[in-house]
Structures are given as structure tokens and as C-alpha cells.
Protein backbone atom coordinates (compact mmCIF):
# COMPACT_ATOMS: atom_id res chain seq x y z
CA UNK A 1 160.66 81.99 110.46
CA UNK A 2 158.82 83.72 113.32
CA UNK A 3 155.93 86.10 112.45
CA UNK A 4 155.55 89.53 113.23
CA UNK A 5 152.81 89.68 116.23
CA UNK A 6 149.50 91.49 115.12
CA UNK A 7 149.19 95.03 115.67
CA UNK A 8 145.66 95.49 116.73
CA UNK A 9 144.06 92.66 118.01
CA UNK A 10 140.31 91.75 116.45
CA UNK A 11 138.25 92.00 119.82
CA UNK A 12 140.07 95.48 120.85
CA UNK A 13 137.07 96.72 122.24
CA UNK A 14 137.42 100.11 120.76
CA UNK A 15 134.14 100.95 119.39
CA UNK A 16 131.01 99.64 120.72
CA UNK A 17 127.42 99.26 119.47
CA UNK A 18 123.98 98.90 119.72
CA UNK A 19 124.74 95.15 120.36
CA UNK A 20 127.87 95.41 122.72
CA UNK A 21 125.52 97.44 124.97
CA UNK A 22 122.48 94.78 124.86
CA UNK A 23 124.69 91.82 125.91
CA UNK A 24 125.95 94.11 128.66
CA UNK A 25 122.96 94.95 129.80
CA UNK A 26 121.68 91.55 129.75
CA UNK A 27 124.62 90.05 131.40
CA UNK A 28 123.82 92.91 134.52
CA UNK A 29 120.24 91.73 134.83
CA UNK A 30 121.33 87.98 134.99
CA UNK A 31 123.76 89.21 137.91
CA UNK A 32 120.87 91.35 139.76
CA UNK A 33 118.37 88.33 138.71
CA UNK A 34 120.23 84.76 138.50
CA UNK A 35 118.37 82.04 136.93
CA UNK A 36 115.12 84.03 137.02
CA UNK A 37 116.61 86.85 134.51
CA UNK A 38 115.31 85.92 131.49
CA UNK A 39 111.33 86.24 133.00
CA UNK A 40 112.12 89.03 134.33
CA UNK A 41 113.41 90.61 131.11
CA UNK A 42 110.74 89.41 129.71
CA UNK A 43 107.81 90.37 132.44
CA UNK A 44 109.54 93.96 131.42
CA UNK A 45 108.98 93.59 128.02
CA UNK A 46 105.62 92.65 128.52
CA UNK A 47 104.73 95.80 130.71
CA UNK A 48 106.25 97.91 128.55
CA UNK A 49 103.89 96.66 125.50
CA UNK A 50 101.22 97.00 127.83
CA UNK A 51 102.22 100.65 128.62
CA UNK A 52 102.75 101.19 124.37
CA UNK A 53 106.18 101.92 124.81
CA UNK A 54 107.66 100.21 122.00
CA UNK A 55 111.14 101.03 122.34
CA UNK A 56 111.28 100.06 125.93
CA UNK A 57 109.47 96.76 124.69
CA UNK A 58 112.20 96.13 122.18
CA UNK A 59 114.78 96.98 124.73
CA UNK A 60 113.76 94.06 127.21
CA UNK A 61 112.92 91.86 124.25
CA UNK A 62 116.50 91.80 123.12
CA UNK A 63 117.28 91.61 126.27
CA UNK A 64 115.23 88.28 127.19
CA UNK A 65 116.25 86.98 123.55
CA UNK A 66 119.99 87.21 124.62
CA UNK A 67 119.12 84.96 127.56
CA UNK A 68 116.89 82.73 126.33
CA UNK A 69 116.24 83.08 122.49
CA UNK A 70 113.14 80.64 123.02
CA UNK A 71 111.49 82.37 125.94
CA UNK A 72 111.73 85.41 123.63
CA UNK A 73 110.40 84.33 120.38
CA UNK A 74 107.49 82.91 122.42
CA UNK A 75 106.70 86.07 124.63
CA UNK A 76 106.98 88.43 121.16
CA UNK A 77 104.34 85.53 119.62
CA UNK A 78 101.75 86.40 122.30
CA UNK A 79 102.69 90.13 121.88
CA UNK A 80 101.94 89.91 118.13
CA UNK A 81 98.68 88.43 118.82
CA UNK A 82 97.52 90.37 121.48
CA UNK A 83 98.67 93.01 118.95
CA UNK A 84 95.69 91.94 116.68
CA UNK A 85 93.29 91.12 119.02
């Protein structure tokens, strides 16, 4: 018996969030960067702690953590302890 084709398919694409618009945003910078994008982010991230903009900082984190998750969890390491410092 054939089965009725699915109505809505599961990656539609209809609503977006907070995390739809990261991995865009990351996937841009690796086209304006190349293999050098996930430095960059993170150089970012690190000028915007710098600056005390935390929500630019988080921005470019995520960013850097979607292209290279260890890069990321190493640069927000030195963050935290220049944090305390």
C-alpha cells in the first residue's frame, strides 16, 4: 500500500531562531574569511571582552564555537581568567 506523502516537511524553514541566525552568520564569516574564520571570530570575541561588551563577546563566541568548538572553549578559558585576574 503506498503512503500518503507528508504534509509539512520537518526542516520547512518556517520559523527561525536565535540558533538558525548564529550558524548563518557563521557560515558568512567563513565565506568572507576561509580557513582563517574561526580566529577571526574569535580575535572579535576577544576585542569585544576587552571593550566590556558582553553581548557582542557572546555573539562572536558562538560564532567561533560553531567553527571550531575547541578554539572556542579555549579562547572563553583565557577570557574567564583574565576575568579574575
Amino acid at each position: 500500500m503506498a503512503r500518503r506523502a507528508v504534509e509539512h516537511a520537518a526542516n520547512d524553514n518556517g520559523d527561525t531562531g536565535p540558533a538558525d541566525d548564529l550558524m548563518r552568520a557563521a557560515l558568512r564569516h567563513f565565506a568572507k574569511h576561509g580557513l582563517g574564520a574561526a580566529r577571526a571570530a574569535r580575535e572579535q570575541a576577544e576585542d569585544a571582552f576587552f571593550r566590556g561588551d558582553r553581548q557582542a563577546y557572546d555573539w562572536w563566541l558562538g560564532i567561533t564555537r560553531t567553527l571550531d568548538k575547541r578554539l572556542a572553549a579555549e579562547a572563553d578559558s583565557q577570557m574567564q581568567a583574565a576575568e579574575l585576574s
